[in-house]
N, C-alpha and C. Protein backbone atom coordinates (compact mmCIF):
# COMPACT_ATOMS: atom_id res chain seq x y z
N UNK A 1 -7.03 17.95 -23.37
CA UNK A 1 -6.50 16.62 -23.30
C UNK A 1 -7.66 15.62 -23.26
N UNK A 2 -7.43 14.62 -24.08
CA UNK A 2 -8.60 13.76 -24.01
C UNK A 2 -8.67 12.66 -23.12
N UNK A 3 -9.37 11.73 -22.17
CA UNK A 3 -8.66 11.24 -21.25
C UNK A 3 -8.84 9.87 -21.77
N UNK A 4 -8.34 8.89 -21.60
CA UNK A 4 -7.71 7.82 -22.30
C UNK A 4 -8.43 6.66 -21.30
N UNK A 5 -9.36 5.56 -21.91
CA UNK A 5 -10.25 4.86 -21.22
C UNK A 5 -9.34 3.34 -21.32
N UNK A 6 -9.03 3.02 -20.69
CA UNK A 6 -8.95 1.70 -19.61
C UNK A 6 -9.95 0.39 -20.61
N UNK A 7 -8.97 -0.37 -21.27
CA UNK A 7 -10.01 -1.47 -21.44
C UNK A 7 -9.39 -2.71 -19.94
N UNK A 8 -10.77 -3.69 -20.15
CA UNK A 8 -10.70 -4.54 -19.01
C UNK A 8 -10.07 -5.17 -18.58
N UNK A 9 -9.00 -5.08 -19.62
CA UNK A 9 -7.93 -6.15 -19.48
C UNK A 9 -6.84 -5.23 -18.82
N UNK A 10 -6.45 -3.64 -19.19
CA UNK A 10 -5.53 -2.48 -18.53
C UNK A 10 -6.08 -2.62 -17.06
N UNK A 11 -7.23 -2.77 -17.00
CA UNK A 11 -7.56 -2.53 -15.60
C UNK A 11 -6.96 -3.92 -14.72
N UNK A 12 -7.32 -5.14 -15.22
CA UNK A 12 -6.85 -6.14 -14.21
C UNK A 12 -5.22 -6.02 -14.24
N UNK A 13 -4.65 -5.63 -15.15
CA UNK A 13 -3.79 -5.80 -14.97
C UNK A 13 -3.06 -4.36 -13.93
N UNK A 14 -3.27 -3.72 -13.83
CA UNK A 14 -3.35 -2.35 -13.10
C UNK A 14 -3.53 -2.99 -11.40
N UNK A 15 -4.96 -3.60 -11.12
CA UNK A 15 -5.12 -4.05 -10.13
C UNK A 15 -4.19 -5.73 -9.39
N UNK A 16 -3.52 -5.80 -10.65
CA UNK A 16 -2.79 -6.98 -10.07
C UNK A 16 -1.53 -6.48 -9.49
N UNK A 17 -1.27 -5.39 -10.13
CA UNK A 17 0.19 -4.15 -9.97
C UNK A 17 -0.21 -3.91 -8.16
N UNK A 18 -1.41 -3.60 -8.40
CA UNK A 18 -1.50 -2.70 -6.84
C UNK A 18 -1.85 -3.66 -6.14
N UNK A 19 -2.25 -4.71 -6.25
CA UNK A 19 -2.30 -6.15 -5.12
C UNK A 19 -0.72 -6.93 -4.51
N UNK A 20 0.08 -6.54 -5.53
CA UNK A 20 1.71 -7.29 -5.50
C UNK A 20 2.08 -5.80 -5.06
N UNK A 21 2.30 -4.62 -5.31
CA UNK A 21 2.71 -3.62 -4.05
C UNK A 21 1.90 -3.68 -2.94
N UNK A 22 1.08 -3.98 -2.80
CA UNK A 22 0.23 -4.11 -1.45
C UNK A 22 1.12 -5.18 -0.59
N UNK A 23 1.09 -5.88 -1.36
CA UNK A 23 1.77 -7.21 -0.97
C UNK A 23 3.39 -7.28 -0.37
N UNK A 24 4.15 -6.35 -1.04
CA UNK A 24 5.40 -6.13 -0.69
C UNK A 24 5.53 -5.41 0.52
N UNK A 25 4.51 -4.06 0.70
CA UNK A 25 4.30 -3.54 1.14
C UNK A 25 3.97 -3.96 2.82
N UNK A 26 3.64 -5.04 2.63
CA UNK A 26 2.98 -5.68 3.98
C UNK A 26 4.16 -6.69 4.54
N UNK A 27 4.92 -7.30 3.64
CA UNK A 27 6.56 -7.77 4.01
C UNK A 27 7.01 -7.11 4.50
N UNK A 28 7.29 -5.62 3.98
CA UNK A 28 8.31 -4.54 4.46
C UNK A 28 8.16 -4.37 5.85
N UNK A 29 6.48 -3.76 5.92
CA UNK A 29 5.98 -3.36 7.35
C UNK A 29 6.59 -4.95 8.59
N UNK A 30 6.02 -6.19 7.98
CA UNK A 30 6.17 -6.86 9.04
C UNK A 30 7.95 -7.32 9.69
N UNK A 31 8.67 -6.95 8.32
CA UNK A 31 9.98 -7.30 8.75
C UNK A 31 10.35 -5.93 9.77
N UNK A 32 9.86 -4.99 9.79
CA UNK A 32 10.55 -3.63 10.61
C UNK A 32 9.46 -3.71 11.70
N UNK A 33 8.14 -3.97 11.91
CA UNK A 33 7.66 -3.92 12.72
C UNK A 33 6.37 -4.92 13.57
N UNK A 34 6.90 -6.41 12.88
CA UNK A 34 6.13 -7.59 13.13
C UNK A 34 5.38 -7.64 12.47
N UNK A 35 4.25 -8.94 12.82
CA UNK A 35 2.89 -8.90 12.61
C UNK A 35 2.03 -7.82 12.58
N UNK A 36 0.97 -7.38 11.56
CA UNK A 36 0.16 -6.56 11.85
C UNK A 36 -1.11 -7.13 11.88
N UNK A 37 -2.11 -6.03 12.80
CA UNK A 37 -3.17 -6.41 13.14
C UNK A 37 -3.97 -6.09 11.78
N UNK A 38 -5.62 -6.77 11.96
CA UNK A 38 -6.35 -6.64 11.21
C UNK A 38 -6.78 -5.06 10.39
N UNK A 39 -6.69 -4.54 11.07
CA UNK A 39 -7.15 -2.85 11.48
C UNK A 39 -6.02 -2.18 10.65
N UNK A 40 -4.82 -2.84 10.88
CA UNK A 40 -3.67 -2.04 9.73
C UNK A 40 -3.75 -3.09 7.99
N UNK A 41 -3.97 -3.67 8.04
CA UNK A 41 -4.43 -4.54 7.05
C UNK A 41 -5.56 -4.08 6.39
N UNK A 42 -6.23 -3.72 7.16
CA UNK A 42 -7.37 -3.01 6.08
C UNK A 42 -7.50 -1.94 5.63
N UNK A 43 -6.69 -1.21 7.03
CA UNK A 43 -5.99 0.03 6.43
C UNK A 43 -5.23 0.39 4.69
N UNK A 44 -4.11 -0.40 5.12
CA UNK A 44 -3.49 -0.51 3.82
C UNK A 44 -4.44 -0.83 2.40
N UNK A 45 -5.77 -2.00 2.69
CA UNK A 45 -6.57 -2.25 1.56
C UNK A 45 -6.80 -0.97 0.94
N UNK A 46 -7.01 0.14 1.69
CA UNK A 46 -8.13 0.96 1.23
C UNK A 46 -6.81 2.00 0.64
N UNK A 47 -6.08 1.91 0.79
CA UNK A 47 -5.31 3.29 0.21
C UNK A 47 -4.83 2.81 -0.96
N UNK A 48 -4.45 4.37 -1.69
CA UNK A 48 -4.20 4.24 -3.33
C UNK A 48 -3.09 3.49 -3.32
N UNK A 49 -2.41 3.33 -4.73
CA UNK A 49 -1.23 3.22 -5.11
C UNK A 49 0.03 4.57 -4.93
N UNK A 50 -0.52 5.46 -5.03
CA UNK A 50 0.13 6.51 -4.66
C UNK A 50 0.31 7.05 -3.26
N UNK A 51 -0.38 6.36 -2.39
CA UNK A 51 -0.54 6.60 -1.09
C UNK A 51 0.68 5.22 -0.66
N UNK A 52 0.76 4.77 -0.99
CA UNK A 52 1.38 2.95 -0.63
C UNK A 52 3.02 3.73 -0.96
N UNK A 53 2.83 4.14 -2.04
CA UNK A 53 3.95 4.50 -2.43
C UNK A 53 5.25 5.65 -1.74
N UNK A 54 4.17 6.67 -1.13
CA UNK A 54 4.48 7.18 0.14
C UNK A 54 4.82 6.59 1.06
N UNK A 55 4.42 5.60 1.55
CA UNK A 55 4.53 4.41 2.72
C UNK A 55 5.68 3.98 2.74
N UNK A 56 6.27 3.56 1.37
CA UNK A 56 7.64 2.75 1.19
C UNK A 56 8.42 3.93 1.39
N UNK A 57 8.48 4.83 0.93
CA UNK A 57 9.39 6.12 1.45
C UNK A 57 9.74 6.34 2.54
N UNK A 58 8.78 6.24 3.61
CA UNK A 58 8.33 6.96 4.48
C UNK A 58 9.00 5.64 5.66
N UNK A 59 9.08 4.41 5.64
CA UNK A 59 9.11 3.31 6.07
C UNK A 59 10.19 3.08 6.52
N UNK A 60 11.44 3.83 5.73
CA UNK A 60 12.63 3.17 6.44
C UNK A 60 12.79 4.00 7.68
N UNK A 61 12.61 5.40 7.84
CA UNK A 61 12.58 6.51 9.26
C UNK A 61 11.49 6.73 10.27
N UNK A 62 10.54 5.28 9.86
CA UNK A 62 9.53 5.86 10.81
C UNK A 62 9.42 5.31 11.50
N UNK A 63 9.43 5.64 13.03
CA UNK A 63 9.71 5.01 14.59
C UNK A 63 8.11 3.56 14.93
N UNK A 64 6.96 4.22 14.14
CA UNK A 64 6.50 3.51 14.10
C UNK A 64 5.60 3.09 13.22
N UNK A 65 4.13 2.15 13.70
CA UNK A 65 2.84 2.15 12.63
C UNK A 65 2.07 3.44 12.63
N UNK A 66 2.22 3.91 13.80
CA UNK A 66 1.39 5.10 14.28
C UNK A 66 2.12 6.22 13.42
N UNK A 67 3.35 6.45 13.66
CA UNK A 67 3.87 7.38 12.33
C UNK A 67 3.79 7.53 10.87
N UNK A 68 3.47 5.87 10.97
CA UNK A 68 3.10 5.92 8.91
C UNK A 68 1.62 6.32 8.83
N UNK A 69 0.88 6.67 9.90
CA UNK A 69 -0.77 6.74 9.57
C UNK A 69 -1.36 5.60 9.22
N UNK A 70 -0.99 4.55 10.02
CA UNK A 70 -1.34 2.84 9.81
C UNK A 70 -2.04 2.77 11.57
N UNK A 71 -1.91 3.54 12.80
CA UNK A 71 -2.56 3.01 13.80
C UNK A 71 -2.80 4.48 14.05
N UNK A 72 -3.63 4.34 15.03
CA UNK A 72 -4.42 5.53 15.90
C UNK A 72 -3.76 5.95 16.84
């Protein structure tokens, strides 16, 4: 399989995808479980799209931040 290269323009637009799920993502959390701190905020920066995506799954049954792997 040959792997298929990304021009610059696939990429911003890729990263605008995962900035607006980030983004939803951080609505969801605060409507079920308030404000979040800095520390879960940056959390979330750093994880994939496929990891985020887990999150929304995972979000409607989970008792807390500490259960989604968002606090310590």
């Amino acid at each position: 399989m040959i792997p298929t290269m990304m021009t610059t323009f696939e990429k911003g637009v890729q990263k605008g995808r995962e900035e607006e799920q980030r983004r939803i993502v951080r609505l969801q959390l605060e409507q079920h479980f308030g404000p979040q701190s800095p520390a879960v905020q940056q959390r979330l920066n750093e994880w994939s799209a496929e990891r985020l995506d887990e999150l929304v799954l995972a979000l409607r049954n989970a008792p807390s931040l500490k259960a989604l792997g968002l606090e310590d």
